[in-house]
C-alpha atoms as a PDB file:
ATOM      1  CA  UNK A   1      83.628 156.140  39.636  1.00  0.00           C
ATOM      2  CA  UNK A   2      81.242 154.838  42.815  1.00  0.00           C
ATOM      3  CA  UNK A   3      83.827 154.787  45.151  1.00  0.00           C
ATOM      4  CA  UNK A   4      87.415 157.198  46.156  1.00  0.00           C
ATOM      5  CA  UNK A   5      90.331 155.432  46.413  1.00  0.00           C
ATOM      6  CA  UNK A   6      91.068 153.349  49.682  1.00  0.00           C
ATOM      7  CA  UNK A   7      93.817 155.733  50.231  1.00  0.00           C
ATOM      8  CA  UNK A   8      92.093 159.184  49.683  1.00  0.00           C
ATOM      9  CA  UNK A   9      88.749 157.800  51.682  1.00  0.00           C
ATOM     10  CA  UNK A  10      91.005 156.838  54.599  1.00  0.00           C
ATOM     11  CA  UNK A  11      92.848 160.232  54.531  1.00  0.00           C
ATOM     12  CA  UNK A  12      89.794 162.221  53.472  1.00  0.00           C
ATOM     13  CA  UNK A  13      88.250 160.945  56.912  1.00  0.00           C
ATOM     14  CA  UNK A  14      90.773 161.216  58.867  1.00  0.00           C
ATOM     15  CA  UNK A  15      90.176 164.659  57.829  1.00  0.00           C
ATOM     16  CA  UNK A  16      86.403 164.886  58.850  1.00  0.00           C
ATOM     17  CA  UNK A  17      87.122 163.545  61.999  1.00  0.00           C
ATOM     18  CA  UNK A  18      89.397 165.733  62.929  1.00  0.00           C
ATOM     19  CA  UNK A  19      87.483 168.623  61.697  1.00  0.00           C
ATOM     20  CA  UNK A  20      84.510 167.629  63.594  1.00  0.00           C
ATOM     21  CA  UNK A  21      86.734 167.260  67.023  1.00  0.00           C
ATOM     22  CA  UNK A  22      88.199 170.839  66.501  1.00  0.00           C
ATOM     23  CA  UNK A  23      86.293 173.494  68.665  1.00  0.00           C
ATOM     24  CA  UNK A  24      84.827 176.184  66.914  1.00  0.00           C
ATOM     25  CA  UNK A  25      87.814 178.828  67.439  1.00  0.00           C
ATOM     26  CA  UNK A  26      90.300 176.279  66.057  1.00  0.00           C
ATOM     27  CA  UNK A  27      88.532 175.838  63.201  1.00  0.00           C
ATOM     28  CA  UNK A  28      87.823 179.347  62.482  1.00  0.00           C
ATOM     29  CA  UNK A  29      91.768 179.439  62.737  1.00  0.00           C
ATOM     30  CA  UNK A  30      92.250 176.133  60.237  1.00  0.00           C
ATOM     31  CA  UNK A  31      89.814 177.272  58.061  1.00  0.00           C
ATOM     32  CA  UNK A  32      92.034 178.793  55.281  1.00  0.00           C
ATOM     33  CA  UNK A  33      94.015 175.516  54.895  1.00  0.00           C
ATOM     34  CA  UNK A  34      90.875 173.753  54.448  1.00  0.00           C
ATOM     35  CA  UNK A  35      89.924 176.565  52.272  1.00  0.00           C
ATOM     36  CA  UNK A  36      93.355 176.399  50.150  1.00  0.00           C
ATOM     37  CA  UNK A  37      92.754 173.171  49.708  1.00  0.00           C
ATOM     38  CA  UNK A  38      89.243 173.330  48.611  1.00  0.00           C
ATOM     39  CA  UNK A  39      90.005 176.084  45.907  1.00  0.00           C
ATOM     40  CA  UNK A  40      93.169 174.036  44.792  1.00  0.00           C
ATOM     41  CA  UNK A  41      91.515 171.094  43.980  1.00  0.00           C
ATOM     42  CA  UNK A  42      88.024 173.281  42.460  1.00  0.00           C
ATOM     43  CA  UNK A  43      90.858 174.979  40.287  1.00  0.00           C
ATOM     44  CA  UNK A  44      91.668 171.869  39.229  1.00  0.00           C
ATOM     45  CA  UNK A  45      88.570 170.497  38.194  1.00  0.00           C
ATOM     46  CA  UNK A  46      85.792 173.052  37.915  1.00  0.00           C
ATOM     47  CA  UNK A  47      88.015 176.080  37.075  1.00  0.00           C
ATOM     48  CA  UNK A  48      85.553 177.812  39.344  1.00  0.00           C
ATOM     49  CA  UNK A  49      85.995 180.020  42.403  1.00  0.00           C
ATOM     50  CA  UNK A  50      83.956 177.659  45.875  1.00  0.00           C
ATOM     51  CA  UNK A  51      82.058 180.498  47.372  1.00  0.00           C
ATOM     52  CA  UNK A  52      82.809 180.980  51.069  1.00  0.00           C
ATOM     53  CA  UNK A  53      80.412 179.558  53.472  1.00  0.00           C
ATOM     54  CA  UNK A  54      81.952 179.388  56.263  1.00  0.00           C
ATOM     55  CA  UNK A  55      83.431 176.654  58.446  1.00  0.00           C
ATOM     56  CA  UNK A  56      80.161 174.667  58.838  1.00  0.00           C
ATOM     57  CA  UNK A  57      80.129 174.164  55.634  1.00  0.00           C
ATOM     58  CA  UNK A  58      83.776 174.047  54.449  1.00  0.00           C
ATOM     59  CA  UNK A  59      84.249 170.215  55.368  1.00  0.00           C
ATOM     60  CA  UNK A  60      81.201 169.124  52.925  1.00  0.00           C
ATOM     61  CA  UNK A  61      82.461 171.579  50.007  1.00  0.00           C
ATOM     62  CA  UNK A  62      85.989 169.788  50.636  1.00  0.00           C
ATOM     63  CA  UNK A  63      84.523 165.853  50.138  1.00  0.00           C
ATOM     64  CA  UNK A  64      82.449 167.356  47.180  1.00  0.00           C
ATOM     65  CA  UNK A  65      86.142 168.310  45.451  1.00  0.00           C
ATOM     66  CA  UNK A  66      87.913 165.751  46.647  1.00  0.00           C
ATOM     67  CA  UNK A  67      85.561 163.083  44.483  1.00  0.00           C
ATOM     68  CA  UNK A  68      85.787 165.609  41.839  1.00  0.00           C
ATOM     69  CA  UNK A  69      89.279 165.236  42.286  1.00  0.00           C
ATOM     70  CA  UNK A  70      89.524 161.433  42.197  1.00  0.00           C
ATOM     71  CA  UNK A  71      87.450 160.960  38.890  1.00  0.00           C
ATOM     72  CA  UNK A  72      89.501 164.138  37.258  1.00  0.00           C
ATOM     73  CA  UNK A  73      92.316 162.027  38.284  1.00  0.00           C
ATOM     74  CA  UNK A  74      94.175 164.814  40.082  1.00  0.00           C
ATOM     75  CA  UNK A  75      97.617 162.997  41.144  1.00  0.00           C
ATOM     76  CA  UNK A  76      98.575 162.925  45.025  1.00  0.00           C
ATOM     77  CA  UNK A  77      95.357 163.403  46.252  1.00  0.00           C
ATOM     78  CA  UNK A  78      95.662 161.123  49.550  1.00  0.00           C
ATOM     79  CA  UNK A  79      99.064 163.001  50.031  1.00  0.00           C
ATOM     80  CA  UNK A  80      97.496 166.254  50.048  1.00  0.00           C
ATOM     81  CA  UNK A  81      94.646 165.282  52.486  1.00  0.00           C
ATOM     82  CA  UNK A  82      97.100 163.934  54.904  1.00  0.00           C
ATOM     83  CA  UNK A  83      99.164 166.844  54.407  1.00  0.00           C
ATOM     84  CA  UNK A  84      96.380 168.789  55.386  1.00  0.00           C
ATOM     85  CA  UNK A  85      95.037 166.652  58.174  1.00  0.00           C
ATOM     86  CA  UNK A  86      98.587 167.167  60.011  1.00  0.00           C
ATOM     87  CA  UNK A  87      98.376 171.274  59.514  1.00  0.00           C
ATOM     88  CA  UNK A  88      94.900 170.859  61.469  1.00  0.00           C
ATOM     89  CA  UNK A  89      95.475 171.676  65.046  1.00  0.00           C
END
């Protein structure tokens, strides 16, 4: 695959905006959806536990599993990032 999706590159930044706009206590809050996320999607490619990095990181661990997800073919994967992009504050 060389490219996501229209749908899940359009939600996945909408995402990474967002993320980048949030100050740094708001994201320390948001971090465990991110973080749900991230896992979800590793557990349904990799089978692996992401190690925690914090919330620098979190946002380029989550692009790195969403393309993961897209050529695994994991279903409803624009859903799930907008899902996630409205539980952002």
């Amino acid at each position: 695959m060389n490219r996501l999706p229209d749908d899940v590159s359009r939600e996945l930044e909408r995402v990474v905006r967002r993320w980048r706009e949030l100050p740094v206590d708001h994201a320390l809050a948001a971090s465990g959806a991110v973080r749900d996320v991230v896992q979800d999607l590793a557990d349904a490619t990799a089978r692996q536990p992401v190690p925690e990095l914090g919330p620098a990181v979190l946002i380029d661990q989550l692009r790195v599993l969403v393309w993961d997800a897209a050529s695994a073919g994991v279903p409803e994967l624009a859903a799930r990032l907008g899902e996630l992009r409205r539980r952002l504050p």
